[in-house]
N, C-alpha and C. Protein backbone atom coordinates (compact mmCIF):
# COMPACT_ATOMS: atom_id res chain seq x y z
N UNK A 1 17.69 -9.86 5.27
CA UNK A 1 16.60 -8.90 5.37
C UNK A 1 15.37 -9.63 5.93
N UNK A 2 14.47 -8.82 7.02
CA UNK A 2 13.44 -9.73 7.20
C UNK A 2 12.70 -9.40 6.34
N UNK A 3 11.95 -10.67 6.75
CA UNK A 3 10.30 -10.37 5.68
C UNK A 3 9.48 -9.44 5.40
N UNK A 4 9.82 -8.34 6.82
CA UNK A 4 8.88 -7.32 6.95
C UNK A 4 9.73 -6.23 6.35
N UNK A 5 11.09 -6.18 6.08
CA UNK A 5 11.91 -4.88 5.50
C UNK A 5 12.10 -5.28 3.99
N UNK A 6 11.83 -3.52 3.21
CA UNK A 6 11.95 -3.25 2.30
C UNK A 6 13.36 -2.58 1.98
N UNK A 7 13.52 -3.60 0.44
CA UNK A 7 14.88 -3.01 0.24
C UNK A 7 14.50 -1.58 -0.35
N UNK A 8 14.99 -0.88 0.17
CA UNK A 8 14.82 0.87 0.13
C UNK A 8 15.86 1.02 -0.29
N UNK A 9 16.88 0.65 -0.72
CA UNK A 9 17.97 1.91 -1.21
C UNK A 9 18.21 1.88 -2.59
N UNK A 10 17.00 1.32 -3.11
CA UNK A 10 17.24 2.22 -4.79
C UNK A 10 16.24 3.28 -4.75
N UNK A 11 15.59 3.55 -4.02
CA UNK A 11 14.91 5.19 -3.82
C UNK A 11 15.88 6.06 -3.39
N UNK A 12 16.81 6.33 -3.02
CA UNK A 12 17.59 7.32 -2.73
C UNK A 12 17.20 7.29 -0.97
N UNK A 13 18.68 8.39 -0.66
CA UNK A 13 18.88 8.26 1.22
C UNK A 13 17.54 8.92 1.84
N UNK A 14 17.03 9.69 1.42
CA UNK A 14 15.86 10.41 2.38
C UNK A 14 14.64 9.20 2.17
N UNK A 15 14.40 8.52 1.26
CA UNK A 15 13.13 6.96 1.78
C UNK A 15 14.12 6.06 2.09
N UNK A 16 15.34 6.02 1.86
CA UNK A 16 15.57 4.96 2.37
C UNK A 16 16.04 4.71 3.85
N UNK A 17 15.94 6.13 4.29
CA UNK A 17 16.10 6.25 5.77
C UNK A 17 15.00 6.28 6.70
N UNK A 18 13.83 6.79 5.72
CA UNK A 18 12.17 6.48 6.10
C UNK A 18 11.91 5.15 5.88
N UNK A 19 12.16 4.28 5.27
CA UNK A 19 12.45 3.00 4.99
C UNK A 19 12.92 1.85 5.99
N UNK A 20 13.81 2.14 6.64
CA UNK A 20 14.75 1.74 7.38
C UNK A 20 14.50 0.69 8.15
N UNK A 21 13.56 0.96 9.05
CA UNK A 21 12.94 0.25 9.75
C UNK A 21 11.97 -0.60 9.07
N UNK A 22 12.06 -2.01 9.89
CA UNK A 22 11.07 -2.77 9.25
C UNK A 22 9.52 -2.11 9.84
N UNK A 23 8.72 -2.58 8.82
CA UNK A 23 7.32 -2.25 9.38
C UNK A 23 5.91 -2.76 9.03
N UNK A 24 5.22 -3.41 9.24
CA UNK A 24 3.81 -4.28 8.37
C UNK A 24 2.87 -3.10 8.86
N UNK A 25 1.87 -2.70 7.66
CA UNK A 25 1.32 -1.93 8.63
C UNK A 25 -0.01 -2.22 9.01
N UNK A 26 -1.24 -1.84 9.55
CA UNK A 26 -2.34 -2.58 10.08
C UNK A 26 -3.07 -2.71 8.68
N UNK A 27 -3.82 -3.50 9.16
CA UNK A 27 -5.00 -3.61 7.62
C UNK A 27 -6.16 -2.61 7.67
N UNK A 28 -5.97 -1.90 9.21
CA UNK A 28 -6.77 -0.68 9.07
C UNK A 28 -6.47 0.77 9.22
N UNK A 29 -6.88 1.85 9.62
CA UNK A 29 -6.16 2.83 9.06
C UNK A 29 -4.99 3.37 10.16
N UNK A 30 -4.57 2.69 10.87
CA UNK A 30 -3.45 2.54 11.85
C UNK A 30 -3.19 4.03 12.32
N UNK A 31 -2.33 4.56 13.01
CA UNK A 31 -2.07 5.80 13.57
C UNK A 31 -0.78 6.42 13.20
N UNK A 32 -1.21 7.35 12.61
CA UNK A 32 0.17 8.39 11.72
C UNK A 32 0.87 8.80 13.41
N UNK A 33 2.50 8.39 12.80
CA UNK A 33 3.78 9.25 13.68
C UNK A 33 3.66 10.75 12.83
N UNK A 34 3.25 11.17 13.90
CA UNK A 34 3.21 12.56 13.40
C UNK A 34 4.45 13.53 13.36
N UNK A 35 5.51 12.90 14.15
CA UNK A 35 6.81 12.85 13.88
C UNK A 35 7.47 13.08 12.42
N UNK A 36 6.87 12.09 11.70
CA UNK A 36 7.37 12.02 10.14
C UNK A 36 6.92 13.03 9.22
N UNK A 37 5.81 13.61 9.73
CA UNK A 37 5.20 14.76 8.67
C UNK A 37 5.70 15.24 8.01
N UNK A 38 6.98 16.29 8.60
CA UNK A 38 7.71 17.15 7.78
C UNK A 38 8.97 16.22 7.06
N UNK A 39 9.36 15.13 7.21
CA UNK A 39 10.18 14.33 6.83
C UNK A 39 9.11 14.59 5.45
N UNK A 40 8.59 13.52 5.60
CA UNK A 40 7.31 13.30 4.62
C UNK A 40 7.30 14.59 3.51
N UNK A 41 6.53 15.42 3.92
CA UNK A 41 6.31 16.97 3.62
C UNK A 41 7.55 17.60 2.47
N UNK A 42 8.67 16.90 3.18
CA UNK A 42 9.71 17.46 2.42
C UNK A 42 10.59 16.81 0.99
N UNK A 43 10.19 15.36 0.76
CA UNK A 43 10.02 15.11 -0.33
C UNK A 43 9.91 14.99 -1.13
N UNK A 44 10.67 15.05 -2.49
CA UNK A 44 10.75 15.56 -3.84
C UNK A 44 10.42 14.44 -4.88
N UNK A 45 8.92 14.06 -4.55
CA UNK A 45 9.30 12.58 -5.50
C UNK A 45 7.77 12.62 -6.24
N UNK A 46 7.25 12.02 -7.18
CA UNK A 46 6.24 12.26 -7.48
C UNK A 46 5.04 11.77 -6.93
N UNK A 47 4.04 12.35 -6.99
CA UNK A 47 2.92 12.55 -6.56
C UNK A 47 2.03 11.30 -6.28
N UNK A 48 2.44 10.33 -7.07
CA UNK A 48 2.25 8.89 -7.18
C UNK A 48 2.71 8.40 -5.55
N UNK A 49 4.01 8.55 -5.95
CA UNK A 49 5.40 8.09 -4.34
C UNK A 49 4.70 8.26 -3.31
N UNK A 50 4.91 9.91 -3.69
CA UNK A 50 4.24 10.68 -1.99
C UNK A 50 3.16 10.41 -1.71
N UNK A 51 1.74 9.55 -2.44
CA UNK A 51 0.73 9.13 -1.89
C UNK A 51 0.84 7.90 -1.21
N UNK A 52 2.08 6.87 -2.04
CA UNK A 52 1.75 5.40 -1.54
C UNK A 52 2.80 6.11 -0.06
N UNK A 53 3.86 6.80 -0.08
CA UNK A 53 4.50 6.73 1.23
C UNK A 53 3.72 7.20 2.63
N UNK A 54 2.82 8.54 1.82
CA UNK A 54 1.91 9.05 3.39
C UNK A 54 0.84 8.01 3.66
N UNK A 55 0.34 6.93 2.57
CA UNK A 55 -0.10 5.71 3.28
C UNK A 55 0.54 4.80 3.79
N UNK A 56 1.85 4.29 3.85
CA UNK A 56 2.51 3.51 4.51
C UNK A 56 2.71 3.96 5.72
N UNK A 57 2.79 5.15 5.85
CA UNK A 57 2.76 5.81 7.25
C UNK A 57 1.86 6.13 7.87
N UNK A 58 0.96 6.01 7.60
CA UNK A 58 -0.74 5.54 8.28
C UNK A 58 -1.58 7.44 7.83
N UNK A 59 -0.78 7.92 7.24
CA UNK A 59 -1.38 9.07 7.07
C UNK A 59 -2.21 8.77 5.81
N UNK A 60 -4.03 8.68 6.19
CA UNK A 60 -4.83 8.18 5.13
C UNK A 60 -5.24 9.53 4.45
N UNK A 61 -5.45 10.65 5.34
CA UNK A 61 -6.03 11.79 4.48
C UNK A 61 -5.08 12.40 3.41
N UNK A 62 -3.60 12.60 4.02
CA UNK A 62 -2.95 13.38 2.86
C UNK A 62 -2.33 12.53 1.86
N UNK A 63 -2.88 10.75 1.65
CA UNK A 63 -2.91 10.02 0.68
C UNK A 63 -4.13 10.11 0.21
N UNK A 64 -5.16 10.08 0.39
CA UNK A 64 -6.52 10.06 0.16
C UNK A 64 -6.05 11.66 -1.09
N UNK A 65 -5.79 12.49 -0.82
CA UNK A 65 -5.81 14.28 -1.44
C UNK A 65 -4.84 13.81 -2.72
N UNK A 66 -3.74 13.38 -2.16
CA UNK A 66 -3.00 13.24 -3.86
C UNK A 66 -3.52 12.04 -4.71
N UNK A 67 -3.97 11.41 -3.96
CA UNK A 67 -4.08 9.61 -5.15
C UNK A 67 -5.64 10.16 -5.60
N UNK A 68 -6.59 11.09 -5.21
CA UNK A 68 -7.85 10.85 -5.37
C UNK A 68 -7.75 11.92 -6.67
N UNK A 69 -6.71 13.25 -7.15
CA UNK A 69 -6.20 14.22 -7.95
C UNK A 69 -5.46 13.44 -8.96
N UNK A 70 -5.31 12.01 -8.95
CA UNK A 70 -4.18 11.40 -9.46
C UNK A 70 -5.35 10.24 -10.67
N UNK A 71 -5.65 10.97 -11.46
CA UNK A 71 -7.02 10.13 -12.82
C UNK A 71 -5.93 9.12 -13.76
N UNK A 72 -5.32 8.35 -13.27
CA UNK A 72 -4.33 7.33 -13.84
C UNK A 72 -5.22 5.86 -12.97
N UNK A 73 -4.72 4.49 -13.56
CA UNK A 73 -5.08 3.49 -13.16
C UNK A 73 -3.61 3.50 -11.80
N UNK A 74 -2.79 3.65 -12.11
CA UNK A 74 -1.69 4.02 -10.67
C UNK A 74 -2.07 4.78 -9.59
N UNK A 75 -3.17 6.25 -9.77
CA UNK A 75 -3.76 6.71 -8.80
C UNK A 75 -4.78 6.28 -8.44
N UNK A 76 -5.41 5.91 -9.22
CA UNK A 76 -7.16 4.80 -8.59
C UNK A 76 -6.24 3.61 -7.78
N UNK A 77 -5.19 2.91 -7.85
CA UNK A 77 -4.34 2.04 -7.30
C UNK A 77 -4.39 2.29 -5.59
N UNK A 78 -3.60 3.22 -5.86
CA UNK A 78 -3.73 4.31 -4.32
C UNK A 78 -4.50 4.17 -3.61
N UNK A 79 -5.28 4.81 -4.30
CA UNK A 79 -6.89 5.66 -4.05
C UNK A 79 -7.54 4.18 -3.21
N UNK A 80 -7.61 2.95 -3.77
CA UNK A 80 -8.42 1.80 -3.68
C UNK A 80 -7.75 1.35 -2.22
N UNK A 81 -6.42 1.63 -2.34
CA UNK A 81 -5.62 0.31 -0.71
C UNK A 81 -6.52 1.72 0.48
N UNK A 82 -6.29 3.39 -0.09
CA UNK A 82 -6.37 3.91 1.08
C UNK A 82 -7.72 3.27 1.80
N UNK A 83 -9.38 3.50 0.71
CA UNK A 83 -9.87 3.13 0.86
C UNK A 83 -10.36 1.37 1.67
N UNK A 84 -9.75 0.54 1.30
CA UNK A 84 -10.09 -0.39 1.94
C UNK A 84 -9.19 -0.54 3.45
N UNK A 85 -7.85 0.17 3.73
CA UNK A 85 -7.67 0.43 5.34
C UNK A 85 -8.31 1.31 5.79
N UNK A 86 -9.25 1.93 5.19
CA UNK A 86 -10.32 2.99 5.94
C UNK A 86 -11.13 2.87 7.28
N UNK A 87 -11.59 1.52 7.21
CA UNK A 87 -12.21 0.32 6.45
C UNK A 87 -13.56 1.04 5.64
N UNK A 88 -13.45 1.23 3.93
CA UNK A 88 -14.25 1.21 3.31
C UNK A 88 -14.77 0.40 2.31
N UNK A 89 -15.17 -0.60 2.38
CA UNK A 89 -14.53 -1.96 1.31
C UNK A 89 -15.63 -1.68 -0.03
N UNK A 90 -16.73 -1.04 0.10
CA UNK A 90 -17.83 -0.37 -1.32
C UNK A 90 -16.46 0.59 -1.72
N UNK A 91 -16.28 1.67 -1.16
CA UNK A 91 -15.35 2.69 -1.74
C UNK A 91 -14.36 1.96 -2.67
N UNK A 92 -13.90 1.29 -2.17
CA UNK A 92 -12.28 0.62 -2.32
C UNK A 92 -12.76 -0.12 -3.44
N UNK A 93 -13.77 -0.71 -3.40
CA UNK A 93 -14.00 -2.15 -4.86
C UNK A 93 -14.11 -1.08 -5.89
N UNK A 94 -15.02 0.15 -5.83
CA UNK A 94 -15.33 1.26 -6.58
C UNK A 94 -14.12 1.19 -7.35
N UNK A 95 -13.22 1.90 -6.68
CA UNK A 95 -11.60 2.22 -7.12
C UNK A 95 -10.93 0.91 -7.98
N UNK A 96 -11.13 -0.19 -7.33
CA UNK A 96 -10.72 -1.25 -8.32
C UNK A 96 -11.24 -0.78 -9.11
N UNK A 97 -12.41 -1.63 -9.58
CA UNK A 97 -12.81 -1.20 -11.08
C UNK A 97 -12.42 -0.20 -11.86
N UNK A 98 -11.80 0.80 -11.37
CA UNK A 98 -11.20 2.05 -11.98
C UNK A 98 -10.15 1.91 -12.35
N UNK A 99 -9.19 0.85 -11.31
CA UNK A 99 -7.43 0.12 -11.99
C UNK A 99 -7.99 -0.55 -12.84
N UNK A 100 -8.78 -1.28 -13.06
CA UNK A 100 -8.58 -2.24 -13.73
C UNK A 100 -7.57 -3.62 -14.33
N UNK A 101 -7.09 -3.74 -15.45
CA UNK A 101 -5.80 -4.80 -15.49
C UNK A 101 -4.79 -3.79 -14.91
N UNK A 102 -3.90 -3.99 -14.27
CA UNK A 102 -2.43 -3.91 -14.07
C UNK A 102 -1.61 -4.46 -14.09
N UNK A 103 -0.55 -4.30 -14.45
CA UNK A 103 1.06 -5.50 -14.36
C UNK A 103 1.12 -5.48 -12.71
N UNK A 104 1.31 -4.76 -11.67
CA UNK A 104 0.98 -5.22 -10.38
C UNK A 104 0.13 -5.97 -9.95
N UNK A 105 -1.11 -5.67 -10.15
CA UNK A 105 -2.06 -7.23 -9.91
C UNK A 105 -1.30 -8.37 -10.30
N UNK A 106 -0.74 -8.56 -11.82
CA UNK A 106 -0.29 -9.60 -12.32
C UNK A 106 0.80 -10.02 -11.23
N UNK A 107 1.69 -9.41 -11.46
CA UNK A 107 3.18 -9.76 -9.90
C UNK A 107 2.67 -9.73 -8.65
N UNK A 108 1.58 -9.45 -8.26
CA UNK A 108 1.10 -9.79 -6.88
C UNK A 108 0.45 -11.57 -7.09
N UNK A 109 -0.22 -11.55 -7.93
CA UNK A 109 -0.83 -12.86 -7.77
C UNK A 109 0.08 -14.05 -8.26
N UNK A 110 1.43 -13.72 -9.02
CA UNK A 110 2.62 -14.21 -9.13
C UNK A 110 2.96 -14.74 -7.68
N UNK A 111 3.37 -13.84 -6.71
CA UNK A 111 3.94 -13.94 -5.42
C UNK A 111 3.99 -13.52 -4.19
N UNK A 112 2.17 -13.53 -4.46
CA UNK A 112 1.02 -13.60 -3.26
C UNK A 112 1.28 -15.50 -2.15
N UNK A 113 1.30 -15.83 -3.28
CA UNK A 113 1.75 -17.68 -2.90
C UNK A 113 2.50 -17.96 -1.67
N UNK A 114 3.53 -17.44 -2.18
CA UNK A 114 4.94 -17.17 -1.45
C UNK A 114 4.57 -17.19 0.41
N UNK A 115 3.47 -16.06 0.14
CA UNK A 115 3.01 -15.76 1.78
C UNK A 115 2.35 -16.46 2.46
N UNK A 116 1.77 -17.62 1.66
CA UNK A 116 0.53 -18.46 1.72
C UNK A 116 -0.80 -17.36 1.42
N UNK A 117 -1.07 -16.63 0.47
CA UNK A 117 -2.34 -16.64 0.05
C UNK A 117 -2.05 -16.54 -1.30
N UNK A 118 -3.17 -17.23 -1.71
CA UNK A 118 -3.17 -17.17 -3.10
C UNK A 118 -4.63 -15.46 -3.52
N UNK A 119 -3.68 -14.70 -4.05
CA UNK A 119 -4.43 -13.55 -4.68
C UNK A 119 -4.65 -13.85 -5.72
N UNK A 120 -6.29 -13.46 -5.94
CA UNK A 120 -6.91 -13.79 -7.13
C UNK A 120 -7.64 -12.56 -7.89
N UNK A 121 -8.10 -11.87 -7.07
CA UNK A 121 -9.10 -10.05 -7.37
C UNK A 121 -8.36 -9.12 -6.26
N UNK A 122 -8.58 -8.01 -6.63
CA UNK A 122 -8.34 -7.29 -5.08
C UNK A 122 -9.89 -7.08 -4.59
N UNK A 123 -10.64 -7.23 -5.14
CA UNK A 123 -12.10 -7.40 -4.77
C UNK A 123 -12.36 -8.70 -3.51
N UNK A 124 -11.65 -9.41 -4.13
CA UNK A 124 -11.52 -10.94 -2.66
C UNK A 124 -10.55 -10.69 -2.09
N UNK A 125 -9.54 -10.23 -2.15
CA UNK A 125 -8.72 -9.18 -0.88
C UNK A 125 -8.82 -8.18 -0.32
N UNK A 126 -9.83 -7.33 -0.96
CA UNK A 126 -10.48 -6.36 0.09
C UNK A 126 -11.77 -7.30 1.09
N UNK A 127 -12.31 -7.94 0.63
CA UNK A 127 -13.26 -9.25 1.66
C UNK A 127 -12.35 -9.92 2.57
N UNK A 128 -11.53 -10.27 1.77
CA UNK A 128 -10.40 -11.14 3.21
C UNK A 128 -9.96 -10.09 4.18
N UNK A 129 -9.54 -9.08 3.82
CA UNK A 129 -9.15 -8.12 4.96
C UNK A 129 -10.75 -7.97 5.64
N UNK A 130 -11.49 -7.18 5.53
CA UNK A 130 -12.55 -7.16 6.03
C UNK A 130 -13.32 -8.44 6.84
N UNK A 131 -12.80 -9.66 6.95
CA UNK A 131 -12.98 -10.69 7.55
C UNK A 131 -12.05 -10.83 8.51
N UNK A 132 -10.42 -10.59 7.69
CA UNK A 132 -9.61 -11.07 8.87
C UNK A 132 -8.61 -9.83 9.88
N UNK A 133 -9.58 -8.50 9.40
CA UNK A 133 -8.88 -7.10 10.25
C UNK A 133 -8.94 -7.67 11.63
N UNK A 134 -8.08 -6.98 12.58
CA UNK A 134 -8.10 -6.74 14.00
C UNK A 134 -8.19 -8.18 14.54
N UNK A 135 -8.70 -9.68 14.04
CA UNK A 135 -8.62 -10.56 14.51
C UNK A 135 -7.14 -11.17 15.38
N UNK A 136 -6.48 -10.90 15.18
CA UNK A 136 -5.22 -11.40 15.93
C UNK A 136 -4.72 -12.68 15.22
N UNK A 137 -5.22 -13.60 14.36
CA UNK A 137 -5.41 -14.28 13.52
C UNK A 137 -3.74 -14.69 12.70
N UNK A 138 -3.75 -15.76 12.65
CA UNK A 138 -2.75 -16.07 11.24
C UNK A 138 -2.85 -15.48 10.24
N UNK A 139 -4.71 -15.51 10.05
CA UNK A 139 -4.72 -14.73 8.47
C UNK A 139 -4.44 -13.04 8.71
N UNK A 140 -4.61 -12.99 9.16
CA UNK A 140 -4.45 -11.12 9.57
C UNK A 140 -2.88 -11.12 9.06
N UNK A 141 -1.94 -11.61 9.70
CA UNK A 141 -0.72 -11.53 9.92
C UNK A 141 -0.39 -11.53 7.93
N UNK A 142 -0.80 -13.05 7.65
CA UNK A 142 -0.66 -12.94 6.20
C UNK A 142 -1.36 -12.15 5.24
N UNK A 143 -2.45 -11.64 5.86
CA UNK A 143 -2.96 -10.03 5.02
C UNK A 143 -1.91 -8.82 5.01
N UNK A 144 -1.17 -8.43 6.15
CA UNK A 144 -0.64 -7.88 5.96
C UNK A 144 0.66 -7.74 5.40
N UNK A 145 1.05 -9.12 5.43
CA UNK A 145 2.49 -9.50 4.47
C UNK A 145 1.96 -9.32 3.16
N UNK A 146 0.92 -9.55 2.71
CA UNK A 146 0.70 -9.90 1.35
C UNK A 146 0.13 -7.76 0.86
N UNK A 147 -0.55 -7.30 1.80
CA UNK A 147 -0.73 -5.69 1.62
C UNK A 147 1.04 -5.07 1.72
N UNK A 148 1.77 -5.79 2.24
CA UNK A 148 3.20 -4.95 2.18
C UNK A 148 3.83 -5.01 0.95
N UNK A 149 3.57 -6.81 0.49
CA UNK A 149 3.97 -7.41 -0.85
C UNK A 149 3.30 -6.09 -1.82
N UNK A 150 2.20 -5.97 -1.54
CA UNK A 150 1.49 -5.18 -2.57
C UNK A 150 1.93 -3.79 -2.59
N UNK A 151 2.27 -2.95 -1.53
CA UNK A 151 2.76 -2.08 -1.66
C UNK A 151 4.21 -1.27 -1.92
N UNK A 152 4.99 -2.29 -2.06
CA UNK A 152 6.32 -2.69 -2.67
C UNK A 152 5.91 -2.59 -3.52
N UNK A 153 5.41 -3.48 -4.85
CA UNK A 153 5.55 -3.60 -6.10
C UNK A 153 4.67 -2.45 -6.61
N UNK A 154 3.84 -1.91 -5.95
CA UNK A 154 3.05 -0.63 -6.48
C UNK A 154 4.25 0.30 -6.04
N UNK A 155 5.05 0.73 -5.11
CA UNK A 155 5.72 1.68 -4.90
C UNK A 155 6.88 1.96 -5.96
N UNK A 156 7.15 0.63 -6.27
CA UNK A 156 8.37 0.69 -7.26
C UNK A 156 7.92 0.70 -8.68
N UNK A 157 6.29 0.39 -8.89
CA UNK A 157 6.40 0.67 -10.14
C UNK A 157 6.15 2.10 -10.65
N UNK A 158 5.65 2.89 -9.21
CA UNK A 158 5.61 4.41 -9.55
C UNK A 158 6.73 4.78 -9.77
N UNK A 159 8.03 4.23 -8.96
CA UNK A 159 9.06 5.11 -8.84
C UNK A 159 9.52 5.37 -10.16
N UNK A 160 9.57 3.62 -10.71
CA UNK A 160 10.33 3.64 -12.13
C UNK A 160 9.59 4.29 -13.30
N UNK A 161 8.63 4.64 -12.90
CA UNK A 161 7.72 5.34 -14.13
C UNK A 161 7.40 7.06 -13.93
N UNK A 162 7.33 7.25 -12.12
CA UNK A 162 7.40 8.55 -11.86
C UNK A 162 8.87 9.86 -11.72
C-alpha cells in the first residue's frame, strides 16, 4: 500500500470504492470533483463520516453544514481541519479549543514521527500549515501526510463509534 492509500475496506464497498484511489489532499481548500456528489450524497453513514468524507473530497461547505450541527468534541474535530484548509487558522484554533483532549490527538502525536513531524498542539499545526501551504516545500508534502495521518484516525474513530 502506498503511503498515500487508505486501507478502506473495513468501511464497506461504497467508501471503499471512494477510497480507492490514493490521494493527499491540499492543505488548502482544494477543488471538489463534482463528479462524486451524488456518490457522496448517497451514503448511509453517520453524520460524523459524511462530514470527514465531503472534506476529503475538497467539498468544504457541505462539511462545514454537518460538522458545524455536530456539538460533540468529534464534530468541533471536523469543524476545526475544515476550518484551517479554508485557510482560516483564528476559526480553526477556535474549534480546537472546543475538541479539546482527544484519544486522536493522542495517536496522532504517537505517529506524527513516523512522517518526520513531530505533532505537539493542533494549534502549532494549524501555524505549520499556514507557513508551509502552497510552498512546494518538503514541509508542505509532510503536512499533508501528517493531515491524511490525521484524517484516517479521526475517520475511523467516527466509524467505530458512529
Amino acid at each position: 500500500m502506498s503511503p498515500f492509500q487508505l486501507d478502506s475496506t473495513k468501511y464497506g464497498p461504497a467508501v471503499a470504492e471512494l477510497l480507492a484511489s490514493p490521494r493527499l489532499a491540499p492543505l488548502g481548500p482544494g477543488k471538489p470533483d463534482v463528479t462524486l456528489r451524488p456518490r457522496l450524497q448517497a451514503l448511509e453513514l453517520s453524520p460524523l463520516c459524511r462530514a470527514g468524507l465531503w472534506l476529503f473530497f475538497d467539498f468544504l461547505d457541505e462539511s462545514h453544514e454537518l460538522s458545524q450541527g455536530i456539538e460533540t468534541p468529534d464534530g468541533s474535530f471536523w469543524h476545526a481541519i475544515m476550518h484551517r484548509r479554508e485557510p482560516d487558522a483564528d476559526n480553526s484554533k477556535y474549534w480546537w479549543r472546543r475538541v479539546g483532549k482527544h484519544p486522536v490527538l493522542d495517536s496522532l502525536r504517537e505517529r506524527a514521527p513516523a512522517l518526520g513531524y513531530a505533532f505537539t498542539t493542533p494549534a502549532a499545526f494549524v501555524d505549520h500549515c499556514e507557513r508551509v501551504r502552497d510552498s512546494g516545500s518538503p514541509n508542505e508534502e509532510t503536512a499533508k501526510r501528517v493531515q491524511l495521518l490525521e484524517w484516517q484516525l479521526l475517520f475511523d474513530w467516527c466509524y467505530r463509534d458512529g
